[in-house]
Protein backbone atom coordinates (compact mmCIF):
# COMPACT_ATOMS: atom_id res chain seq x y z
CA UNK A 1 -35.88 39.31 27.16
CA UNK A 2 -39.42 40.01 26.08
CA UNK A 3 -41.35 37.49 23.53
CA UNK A 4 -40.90 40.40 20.93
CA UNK A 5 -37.36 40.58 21.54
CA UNK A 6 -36.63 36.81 21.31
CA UNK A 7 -38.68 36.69 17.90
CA UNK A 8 -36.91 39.57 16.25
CA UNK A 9 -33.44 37.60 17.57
CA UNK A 10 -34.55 34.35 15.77
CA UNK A 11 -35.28 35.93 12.82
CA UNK A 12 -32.43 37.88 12.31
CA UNK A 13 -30.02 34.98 12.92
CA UNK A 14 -30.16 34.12 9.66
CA UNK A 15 -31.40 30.76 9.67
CA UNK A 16 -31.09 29.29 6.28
CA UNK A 17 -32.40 25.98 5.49
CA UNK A 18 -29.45 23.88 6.62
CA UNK A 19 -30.45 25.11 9.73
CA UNK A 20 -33.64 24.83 9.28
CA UNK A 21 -33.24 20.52 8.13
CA UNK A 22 -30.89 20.64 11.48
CA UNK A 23 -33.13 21.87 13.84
CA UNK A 24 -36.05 19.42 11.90
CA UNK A 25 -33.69 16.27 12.73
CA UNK A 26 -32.69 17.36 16.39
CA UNK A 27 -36.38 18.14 17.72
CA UNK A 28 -36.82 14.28 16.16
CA UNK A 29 -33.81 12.69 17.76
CA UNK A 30 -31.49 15.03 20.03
CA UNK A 31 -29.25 12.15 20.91
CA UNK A 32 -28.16 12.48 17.01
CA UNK A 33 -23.90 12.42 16.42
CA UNK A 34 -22.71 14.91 14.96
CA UNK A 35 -21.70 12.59 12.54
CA UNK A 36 -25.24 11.11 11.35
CA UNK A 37 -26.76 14.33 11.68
CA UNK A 38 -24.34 16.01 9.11
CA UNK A 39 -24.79 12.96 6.55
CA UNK A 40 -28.94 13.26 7.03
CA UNK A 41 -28.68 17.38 6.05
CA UNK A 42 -25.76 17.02 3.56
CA UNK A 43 -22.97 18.40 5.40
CA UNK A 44 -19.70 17.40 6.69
CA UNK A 45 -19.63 16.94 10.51
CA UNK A 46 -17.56 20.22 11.42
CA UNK A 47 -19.62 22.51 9.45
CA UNK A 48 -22.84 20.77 11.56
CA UNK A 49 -21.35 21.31 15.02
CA UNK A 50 -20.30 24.76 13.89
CA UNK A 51 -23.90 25.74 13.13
CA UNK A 52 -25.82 24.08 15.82
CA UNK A 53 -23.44 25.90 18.63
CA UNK A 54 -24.24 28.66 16.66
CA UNK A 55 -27.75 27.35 16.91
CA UNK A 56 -27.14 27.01 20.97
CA UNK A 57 -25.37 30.29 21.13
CA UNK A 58 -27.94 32.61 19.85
CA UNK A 59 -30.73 30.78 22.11
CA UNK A 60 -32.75 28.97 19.16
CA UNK A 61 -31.70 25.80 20.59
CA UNK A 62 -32.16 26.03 24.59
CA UNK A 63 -31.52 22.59 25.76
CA UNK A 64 -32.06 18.68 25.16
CA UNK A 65 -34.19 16.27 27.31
CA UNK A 66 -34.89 13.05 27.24
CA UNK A 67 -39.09 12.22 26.83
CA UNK A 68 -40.50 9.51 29.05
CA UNK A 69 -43.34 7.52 29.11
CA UNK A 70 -45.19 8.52 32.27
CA UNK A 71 -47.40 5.26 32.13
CA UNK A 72 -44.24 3.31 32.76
CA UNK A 73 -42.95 5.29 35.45
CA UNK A 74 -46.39 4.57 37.13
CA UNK A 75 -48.52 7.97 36.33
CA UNK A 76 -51.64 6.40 34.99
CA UNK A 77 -53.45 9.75 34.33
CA UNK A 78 -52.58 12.77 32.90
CA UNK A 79 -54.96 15.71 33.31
CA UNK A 80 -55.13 19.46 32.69
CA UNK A 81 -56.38 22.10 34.81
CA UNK A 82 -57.77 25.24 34.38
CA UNK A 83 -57.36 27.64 37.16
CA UNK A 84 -59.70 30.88 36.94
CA UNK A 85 -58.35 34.75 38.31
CA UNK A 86 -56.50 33.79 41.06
CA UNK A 87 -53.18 36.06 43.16
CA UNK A 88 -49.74 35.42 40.23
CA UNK A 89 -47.28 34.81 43.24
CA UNK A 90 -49.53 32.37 45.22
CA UNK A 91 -49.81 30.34 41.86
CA UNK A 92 -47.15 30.36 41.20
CA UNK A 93 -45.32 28.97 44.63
CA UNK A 94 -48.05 26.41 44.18
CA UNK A 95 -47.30 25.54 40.95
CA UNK A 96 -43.26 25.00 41.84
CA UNK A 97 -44.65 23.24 45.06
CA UNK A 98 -46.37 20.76 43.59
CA UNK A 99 -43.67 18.55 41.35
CA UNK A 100 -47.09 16.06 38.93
CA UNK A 101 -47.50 19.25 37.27
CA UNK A 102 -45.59 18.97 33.85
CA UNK A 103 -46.27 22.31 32.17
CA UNK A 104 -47.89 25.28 33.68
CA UNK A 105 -48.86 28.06 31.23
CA UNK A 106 -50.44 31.55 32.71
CA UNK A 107 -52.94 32.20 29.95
CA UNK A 108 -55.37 34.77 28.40
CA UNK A 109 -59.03 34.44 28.35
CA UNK A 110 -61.66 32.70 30.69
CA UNK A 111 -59.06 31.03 32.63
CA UNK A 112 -55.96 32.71 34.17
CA UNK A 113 -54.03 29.50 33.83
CA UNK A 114 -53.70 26.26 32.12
CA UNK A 115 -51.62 23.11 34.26
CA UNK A 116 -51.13 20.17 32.94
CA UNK A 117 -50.29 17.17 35.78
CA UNK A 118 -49.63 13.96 35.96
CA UNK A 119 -51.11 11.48 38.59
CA UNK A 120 -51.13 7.93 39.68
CA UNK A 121 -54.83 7.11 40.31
CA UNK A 122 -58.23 9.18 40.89
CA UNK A 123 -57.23 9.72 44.43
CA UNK A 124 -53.99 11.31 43.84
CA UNK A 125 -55.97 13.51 40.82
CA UNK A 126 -58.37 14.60 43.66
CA UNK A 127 -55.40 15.50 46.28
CA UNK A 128 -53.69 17.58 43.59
CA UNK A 129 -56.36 19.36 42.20
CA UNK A 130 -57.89 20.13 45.95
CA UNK A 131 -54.59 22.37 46.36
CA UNK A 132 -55.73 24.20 43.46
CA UNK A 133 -59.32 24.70 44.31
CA UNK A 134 -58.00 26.49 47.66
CA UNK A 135 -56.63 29.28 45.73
CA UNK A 136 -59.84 29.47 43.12
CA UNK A 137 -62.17 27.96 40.86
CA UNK A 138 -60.89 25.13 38.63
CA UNK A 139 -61.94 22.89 36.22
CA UNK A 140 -60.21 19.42 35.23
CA UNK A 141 -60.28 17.29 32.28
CA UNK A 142 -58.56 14.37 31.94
CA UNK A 143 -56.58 13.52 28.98
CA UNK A 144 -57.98 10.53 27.41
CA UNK A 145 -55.58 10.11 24.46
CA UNK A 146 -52.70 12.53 23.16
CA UNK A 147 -52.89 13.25 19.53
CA UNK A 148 -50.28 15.34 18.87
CA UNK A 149 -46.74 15.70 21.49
CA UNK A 150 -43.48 17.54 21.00
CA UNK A 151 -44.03 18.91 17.20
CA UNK A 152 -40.96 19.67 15.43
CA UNK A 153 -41.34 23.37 14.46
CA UNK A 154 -39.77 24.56 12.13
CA UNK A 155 -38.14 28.50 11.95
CA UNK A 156 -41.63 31.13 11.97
CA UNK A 157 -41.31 32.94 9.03
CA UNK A 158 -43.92 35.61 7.45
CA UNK A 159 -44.02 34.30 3.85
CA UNK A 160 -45.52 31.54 4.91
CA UNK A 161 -48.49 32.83 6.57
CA UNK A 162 -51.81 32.34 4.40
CA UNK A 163 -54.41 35.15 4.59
CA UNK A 164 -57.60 34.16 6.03
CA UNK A 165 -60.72 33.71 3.03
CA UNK A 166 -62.71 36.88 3.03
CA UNK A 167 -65.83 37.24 4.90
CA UNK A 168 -68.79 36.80 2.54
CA UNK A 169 -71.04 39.54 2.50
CA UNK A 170 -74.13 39.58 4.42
CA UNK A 171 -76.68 40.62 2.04
């Protein structure tokens, strides 16, 4: 199903704001009961579990995970890198090939794609992105300090969206 697709789904599933709380409180905690998550959006527990497997069935909610600290499981640097116009397939093998990358995103704009990995030291930053620079240019940056991880987001809807302020005029 095509992005366009999956947003015109979501927002005609009629997601009201009990759903709206629900999904708020699960992308917090997903290890919620049913039971504490109907008492923190005001409903009783079957009417909860009846709207988040409605939630589940109509693809809005796609799975649960558990989030890790990747200093404690001995990844001391996290890094992203940018890979310029390289061949989709061979980047892709690579990319599925090579398990310290945590996200890979195939991107618009000066890059072709955007990885983000996970390493132990400098030397194991230098073998990973050296597989990389055989299929292209590249460019790393390591992540210093994450600001912002794994925002809630609440339902998109078009009411909220705030026009931009107007150009001034050049005079």
């Amino acid at each position: 199903m095509n992005q366009k697709r999956k947003l015109e789904v979501t927002l005609n599933i009629g997601i009201d704001h009990h759903d709206t709380r629900i999904l708020a409180e699960l992308q917090g905690d997903a290890r919620l009961t049913m039971a504490e998550l109907g008492r923190r959006v005001h409903l009783s527990q079957p009417a909860v579990a009846e709207r988040v497997r409605k939630l589940e069935a109509s693809g809005v909610i796609t799975g649960y995970r558990a989030t890790v600290d990747l200093n404690r499981l001995g990844y001391g640097i996290r890094a992203i890198i940018r890979i310029g116009r390289a061949e989709y397939p061979r980047v892709v093998k690579l990319v599925h090939q090579t398990p310290e990358v945590i996200n890979a995103y195939n991107v618009t704009g000066e890059d072709s794609w955007v990885l983000e990995i996970a390493v132990i030291d400098v030397a194991h930053l230098d073998a990973v992105v050296t597989k990389f620079c055989t299929l292209t240019e590249t460019s790393t940056s390591i992540i210093l300090n994450p600001v912002r991880e794994h925002q809630p987001m609440p339902p998109a809807r078009r009411e909220d969206v705030k026009p931009s302020r107007k150009k001034l005029r050049s005079a």
